[in-house]
PDB file of N, CA and C in Angstrom:
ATOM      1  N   UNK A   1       0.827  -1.188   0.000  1.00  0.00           N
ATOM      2  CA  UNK A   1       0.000   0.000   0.000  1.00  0.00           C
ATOM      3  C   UNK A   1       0.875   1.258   0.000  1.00  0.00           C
ATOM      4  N   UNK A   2       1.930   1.099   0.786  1.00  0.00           N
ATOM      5  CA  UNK A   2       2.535   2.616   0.811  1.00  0.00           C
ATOM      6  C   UNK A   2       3.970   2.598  -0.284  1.00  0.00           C
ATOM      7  N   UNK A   3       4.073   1.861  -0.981  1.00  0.00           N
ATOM      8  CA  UNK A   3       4.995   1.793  -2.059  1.00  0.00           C
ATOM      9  C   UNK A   3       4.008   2.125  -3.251  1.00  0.00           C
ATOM     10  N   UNK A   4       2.555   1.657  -3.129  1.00  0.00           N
ATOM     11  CA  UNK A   4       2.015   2.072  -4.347  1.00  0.00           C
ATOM     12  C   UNK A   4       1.765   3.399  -4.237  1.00  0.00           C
ATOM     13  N   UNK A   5       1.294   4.225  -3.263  1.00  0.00           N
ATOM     14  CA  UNK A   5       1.611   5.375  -2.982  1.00  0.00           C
ATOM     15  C   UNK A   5       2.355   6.688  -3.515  1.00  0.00           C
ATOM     16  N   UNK A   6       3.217   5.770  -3.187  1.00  0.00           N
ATOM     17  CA  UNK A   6       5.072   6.644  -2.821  1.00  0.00           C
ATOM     18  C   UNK A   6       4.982   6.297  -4.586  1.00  0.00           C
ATOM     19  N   UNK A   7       4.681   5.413  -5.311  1.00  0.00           N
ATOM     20  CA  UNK A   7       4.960   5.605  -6.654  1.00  0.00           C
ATOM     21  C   UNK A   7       3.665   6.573  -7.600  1.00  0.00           C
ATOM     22  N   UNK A   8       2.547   6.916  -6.947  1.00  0.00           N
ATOM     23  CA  UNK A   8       1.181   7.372  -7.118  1.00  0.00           C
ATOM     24  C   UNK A   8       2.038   8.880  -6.828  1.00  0.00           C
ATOM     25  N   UNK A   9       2.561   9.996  -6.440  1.00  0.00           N
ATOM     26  CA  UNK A   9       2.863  10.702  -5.834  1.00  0.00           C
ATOM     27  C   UNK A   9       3.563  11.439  -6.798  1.00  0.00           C
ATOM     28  N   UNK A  10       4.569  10.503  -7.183  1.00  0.00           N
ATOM     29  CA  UNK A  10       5.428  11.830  -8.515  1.00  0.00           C
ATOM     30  C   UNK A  10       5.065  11.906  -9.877  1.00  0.00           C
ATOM     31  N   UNK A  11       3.956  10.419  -9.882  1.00  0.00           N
ATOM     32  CA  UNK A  11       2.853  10.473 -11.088  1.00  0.00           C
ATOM     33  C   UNK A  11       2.157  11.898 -11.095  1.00  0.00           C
ATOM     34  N   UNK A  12       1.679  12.007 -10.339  1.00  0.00           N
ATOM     35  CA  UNK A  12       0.636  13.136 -10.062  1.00  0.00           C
ATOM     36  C   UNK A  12       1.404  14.364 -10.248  1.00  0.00           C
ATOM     37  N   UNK A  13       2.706  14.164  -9.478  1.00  0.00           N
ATOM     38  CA  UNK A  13       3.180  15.789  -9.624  1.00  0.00           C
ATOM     39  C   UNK A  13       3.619  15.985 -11.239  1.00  0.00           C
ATOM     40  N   UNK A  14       3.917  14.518 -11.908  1.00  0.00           N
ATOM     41  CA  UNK A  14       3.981  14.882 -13.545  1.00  0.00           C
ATOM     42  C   UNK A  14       3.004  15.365 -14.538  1.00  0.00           C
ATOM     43  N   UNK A  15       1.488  14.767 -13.743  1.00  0.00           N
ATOM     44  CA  UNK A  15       1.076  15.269 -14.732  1.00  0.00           C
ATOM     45  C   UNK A  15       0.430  16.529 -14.279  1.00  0.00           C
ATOM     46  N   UNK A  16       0.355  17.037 -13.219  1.00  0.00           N
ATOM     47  CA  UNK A  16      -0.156  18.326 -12.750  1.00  0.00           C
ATOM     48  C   UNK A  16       0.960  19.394 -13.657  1.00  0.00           C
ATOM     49  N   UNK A  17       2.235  19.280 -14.029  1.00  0.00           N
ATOM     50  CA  UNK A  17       2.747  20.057 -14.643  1.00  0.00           C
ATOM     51  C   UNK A  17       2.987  19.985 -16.236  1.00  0.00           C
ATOM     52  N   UNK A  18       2.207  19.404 -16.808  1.00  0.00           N
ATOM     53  CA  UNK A  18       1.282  19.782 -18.356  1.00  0.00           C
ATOM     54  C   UNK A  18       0.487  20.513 -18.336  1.00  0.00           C
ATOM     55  N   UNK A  19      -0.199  20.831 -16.596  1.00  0.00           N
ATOM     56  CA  UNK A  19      -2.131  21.427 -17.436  1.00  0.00           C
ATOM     57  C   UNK A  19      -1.435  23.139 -17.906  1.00  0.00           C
ATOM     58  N   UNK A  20      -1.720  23.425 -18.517  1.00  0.00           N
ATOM     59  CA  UNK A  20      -1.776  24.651 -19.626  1.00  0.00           C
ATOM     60  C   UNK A  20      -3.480  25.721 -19.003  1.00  0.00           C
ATOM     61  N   UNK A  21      -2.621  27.038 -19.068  1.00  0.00           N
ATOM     62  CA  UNK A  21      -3.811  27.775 -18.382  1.00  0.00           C
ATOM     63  C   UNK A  21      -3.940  28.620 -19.868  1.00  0.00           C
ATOM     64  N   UNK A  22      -5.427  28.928 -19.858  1.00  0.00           N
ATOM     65  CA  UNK A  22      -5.406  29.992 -21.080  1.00  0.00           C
ATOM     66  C   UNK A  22      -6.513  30.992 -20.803  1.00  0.00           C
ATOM     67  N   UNK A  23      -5.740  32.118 -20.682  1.00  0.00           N
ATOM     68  CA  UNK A  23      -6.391  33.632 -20.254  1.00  0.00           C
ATOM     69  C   UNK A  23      -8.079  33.126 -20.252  1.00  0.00           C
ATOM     70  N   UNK A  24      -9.158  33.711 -19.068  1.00  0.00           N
ATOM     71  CA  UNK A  24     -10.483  34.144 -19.379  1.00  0.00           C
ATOM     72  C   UNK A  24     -10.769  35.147 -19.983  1.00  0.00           C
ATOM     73  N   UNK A  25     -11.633  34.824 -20.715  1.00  0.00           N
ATOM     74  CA  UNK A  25     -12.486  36.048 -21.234  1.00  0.00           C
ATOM     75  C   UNK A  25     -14.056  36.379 -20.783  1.00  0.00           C
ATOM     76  N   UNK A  26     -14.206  37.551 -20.568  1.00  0.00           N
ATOM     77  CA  UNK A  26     -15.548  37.645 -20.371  1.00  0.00           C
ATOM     78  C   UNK A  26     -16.887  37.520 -20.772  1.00  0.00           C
ATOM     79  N   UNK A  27     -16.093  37.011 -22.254  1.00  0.00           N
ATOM     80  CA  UNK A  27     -17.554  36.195 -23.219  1.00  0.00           C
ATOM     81  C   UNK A  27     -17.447  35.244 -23.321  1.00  0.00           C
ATOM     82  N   UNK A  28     -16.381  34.120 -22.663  1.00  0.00           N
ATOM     83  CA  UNK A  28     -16.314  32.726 -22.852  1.00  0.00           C
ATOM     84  C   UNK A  28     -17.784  32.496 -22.539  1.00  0.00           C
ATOM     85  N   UNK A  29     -18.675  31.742 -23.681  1.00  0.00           N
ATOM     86  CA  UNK A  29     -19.484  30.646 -23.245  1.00  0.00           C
ATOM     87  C   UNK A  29     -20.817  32.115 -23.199  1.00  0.00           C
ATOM     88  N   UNK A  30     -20.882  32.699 -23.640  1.00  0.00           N
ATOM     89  CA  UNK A  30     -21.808  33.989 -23.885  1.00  0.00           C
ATOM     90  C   UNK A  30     -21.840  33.741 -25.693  1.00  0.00           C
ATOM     91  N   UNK A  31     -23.492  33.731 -25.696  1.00  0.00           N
ATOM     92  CA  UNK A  31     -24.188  34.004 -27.054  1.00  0.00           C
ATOM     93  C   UNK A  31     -25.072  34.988 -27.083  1.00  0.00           C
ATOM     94  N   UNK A  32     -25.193  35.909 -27.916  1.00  0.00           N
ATOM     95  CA  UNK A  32     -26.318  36.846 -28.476  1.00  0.00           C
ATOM     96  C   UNK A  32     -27.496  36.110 -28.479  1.00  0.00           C
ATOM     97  N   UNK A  33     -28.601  36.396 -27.785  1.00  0.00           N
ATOM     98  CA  UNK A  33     -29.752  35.396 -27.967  1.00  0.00           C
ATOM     99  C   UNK A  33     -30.687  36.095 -29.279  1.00  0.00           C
ATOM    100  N   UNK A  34     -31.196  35.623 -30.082  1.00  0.00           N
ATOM    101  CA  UNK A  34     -31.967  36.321 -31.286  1.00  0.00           C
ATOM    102  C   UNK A  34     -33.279  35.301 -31.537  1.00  0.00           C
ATOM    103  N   UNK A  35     -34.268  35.543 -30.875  1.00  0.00           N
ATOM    104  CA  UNK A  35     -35.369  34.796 -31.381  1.00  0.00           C
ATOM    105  C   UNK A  35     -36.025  35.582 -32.708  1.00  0.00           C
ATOM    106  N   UNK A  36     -36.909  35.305 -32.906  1.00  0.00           N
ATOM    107  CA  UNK A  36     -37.665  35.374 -34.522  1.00  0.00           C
ATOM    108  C   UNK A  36     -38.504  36.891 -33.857  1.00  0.00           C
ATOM    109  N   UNK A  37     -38.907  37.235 -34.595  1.00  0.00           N
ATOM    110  CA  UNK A  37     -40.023  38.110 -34.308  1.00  0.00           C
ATOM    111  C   UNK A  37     -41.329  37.410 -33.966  1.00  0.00           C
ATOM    112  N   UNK A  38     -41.804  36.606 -34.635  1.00  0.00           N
ATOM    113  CA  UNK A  38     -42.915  35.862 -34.046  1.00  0.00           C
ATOM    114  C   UNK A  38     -42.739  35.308 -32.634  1.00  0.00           C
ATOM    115  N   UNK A  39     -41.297  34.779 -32.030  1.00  0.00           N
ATOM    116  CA  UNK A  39     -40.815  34.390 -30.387  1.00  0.00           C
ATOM    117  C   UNK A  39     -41.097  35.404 -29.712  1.00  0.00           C
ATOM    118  N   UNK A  40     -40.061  36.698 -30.511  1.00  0.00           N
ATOM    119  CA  UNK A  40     -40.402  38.171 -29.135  1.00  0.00           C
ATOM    120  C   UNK A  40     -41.526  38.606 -29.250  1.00  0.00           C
ATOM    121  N   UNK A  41     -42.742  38.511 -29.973  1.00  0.00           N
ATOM    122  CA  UNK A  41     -43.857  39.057 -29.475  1.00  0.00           C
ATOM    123  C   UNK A  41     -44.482  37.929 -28.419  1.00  0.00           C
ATOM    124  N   UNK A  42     -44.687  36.740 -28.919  1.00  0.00           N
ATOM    125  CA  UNK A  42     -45.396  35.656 -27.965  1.00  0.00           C
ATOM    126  C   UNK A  42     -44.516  35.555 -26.595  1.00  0.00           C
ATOM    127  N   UNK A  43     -43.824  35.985 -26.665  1.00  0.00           N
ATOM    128  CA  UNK A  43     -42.928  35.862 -25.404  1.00  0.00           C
ATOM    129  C   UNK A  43     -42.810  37.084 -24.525  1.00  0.00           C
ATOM    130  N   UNK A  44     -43.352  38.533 -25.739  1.00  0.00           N
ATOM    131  CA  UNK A  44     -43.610  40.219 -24.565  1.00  0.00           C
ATOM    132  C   UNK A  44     -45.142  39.595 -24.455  1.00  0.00           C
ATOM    133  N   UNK A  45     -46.054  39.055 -24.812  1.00  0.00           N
ATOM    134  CA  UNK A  45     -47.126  38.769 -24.085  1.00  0.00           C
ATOM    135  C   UNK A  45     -47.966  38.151 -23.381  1.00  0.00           C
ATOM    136  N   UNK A  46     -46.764  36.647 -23.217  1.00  0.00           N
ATOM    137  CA  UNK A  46     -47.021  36.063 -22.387  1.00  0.00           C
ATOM    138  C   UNK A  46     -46.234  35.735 -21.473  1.00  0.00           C
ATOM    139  N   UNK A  47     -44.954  35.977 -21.343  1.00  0.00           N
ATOM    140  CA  UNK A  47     -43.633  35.814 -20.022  1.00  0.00           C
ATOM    141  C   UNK A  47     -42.962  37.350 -20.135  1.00  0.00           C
ATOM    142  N   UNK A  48     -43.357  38.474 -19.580  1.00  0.00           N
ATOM    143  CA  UNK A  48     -43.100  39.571 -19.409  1.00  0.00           C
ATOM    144  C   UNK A  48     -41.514  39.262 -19.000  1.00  0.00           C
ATOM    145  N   UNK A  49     -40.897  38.545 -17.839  1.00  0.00           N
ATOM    146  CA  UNK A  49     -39.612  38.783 -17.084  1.00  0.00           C
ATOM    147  C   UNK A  49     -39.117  37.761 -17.472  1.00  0.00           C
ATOM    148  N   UNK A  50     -39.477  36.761 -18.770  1.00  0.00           N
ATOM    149  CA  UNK A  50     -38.652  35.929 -19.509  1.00  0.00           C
ATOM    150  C   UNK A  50     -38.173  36.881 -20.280  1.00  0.00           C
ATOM    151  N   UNK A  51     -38.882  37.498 -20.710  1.00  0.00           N
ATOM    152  CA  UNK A  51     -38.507  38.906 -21.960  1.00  0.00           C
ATOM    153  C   UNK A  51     -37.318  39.684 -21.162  1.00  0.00           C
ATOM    154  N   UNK A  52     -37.615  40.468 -20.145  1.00  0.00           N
ATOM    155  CA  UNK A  52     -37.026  40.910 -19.289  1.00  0.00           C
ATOM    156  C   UNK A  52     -35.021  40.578 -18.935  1.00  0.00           C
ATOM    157  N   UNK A  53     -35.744  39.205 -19.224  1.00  0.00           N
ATOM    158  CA  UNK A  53     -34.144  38.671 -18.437  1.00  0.00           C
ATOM    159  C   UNK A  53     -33.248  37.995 -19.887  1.00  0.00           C
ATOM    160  N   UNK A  54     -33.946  38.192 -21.242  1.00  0.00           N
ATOM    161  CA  UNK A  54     -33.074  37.906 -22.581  1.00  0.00           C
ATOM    162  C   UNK A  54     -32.412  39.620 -22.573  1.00  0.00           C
ATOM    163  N   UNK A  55     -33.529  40.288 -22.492  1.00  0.00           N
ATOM    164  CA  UNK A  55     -32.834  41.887 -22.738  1.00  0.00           C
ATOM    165  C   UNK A  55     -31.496  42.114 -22.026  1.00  0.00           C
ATOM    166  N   UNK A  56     -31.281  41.607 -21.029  1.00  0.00           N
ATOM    167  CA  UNK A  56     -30.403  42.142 -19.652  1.00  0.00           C
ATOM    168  C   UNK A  56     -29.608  41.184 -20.745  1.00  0.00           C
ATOM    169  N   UNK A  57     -29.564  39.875 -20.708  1.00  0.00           N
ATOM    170  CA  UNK A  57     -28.229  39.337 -21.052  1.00  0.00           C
ATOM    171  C   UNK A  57     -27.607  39.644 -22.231  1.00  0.00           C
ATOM    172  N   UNK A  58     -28.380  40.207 -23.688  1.00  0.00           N
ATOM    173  CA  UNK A  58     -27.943  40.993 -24.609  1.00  0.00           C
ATOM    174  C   UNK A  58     -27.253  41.976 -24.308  1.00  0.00           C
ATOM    175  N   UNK A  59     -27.974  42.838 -23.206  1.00  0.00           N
ATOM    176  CA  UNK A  59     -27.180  44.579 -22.658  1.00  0.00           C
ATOM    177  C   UNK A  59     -26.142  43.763 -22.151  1.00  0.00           C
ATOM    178  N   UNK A  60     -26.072  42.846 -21.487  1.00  0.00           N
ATOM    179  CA  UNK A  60     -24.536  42.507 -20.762  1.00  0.00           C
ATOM    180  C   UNK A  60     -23.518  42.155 -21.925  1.00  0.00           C
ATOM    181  N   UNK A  61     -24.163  41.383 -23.044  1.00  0.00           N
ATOM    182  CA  UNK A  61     -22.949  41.336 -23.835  1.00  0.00           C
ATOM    183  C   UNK A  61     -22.445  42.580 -24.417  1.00  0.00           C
ATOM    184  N   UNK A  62     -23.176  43.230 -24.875  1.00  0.00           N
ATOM    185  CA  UNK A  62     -23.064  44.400 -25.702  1.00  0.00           C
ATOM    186  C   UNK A  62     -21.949  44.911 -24.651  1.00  0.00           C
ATOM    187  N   UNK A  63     -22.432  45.098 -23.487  1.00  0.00           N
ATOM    188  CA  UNK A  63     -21.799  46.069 -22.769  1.00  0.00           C
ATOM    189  C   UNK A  63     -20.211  45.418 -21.901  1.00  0.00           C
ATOM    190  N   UNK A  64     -20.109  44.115 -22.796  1.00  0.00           N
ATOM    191  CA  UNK A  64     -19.061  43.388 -22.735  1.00  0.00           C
ATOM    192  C   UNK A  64     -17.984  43.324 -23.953  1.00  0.00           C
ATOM    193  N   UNK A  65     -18.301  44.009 -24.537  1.00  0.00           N
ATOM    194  CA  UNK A  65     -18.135  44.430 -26.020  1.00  0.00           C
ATOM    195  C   UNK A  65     -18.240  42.563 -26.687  1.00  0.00           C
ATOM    196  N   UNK A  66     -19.031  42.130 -26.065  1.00  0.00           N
ATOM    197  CA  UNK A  66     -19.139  40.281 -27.092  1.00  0.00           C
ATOM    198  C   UNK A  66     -19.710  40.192 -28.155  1.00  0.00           C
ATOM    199  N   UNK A  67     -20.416  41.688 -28.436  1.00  0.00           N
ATOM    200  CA  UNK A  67     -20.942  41.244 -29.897  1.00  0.00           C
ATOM    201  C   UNK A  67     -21.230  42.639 -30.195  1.00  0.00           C
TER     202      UNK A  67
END
């Protein structure tokens, strides 16, 4: 048990020094949402703060410069 260990140990420290970091961005994983015109009306008249909460995440990209 403690030889498999002791050999488990500098495995790990080998491969912990490959992982590769690569800068965040603030639009990683951020899309422009664009429904149809026929979506944004059925959707301003029947889920007011579904509507509500696509607008905000558009203004956030915009104002993320993501799109």
């Amino acid at each position: 048990m403690i030889r498999s260990l002791l050999l488990t140990l500098p495995l790990c420290a080998l491969i912990s020094g490959c992982q590769t970091v690569t800068p965040q961005n603030a639009c990683d994983g951020w899309q422009k949402l664009t429904p149809s015109l026929g979506t944004s009306v059925t959707v301003l008249q029947t889920d007011r703060p579904f509507a509500n909460q696509v607008a905000a995440h558009n203004r956030f990209g915009h104002e993320q410069k993501c799109w």
